[in-house]
Protein backbone atom coordinates (compact mmCIF):
# COMPACT_ATOMS: atom_id res chain seq x y z
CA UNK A 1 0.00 0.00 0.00
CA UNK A 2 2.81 2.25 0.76
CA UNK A 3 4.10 2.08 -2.89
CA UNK A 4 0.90 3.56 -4.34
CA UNK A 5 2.05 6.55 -1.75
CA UNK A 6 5.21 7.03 -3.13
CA UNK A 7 4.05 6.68 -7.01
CA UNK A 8 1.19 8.94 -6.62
CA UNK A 9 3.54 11.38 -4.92
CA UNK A 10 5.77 10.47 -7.67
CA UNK A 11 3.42 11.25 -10.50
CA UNK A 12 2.23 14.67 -8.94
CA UNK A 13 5.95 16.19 -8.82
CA UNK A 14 6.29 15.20 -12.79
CA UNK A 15 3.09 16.19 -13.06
CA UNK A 16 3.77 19.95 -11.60
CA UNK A 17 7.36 20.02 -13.36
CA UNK A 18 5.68 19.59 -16.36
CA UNK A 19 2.79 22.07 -16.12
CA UNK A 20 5.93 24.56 -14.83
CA UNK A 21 7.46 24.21 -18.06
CA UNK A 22 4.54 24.29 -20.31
CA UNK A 23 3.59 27.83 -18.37
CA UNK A 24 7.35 29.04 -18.87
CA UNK A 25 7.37 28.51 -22.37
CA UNK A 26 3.75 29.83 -23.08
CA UNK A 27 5.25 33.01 -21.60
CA UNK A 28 8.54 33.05 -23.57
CA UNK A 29 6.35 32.94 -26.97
CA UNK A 30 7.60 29.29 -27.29
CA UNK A 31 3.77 28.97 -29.05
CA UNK A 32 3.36 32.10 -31.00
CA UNK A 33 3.28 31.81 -34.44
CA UNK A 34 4.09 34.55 -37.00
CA UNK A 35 4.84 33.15 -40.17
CA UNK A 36 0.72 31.40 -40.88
CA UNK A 37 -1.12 34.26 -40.51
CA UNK A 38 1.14 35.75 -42.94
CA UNK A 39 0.34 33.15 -45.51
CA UNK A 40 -3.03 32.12 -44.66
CA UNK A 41 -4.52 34.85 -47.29
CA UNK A 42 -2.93 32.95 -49.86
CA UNK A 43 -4.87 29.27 -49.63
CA UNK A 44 -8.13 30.51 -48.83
CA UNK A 45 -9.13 30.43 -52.17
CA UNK A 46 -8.17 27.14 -52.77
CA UNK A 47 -10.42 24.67 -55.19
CA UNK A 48 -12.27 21.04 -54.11
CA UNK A 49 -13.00 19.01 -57.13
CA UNK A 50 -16.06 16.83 -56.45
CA UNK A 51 -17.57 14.68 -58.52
CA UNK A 52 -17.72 16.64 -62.31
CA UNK A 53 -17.99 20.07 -60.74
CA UNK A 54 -15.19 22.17 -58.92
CA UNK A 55 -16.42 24.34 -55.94
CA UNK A 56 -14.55 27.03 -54.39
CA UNK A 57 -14.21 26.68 -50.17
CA UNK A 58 -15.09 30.44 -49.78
CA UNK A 59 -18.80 30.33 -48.54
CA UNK A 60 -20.73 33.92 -50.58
């Protein structure tokens, strides 16, 4: 019973260290990404062939 204990203390710590890290790097703009919305204009417009016809993914 005593090793449940210890594992579940265990697990907590690498849980924490890992939600410390995940938190450091959100704030260091490990996540932020500058180069999509750059490009993103350019395959909006991009063309879905189904069956004989070819419709456009831009809803009017």
């Amino acid at each position: 019973m005593s090793v449940i204990y210890v594992l579940l203390a265990i697990s907590l710590v690498v849980a924490i260290i890992f939600f410390v890290a995940f938190i450091v790097s959100v704030r260091q703009g490990q996540y932020d990404d500058a180069y999509t919305p750059s490009v993103r204009m350019l395959f909006e417009d991009e063309l879905v062939k189904t069956g004989n016809e070819v419709k456009s993914k831009v809803k009017n």
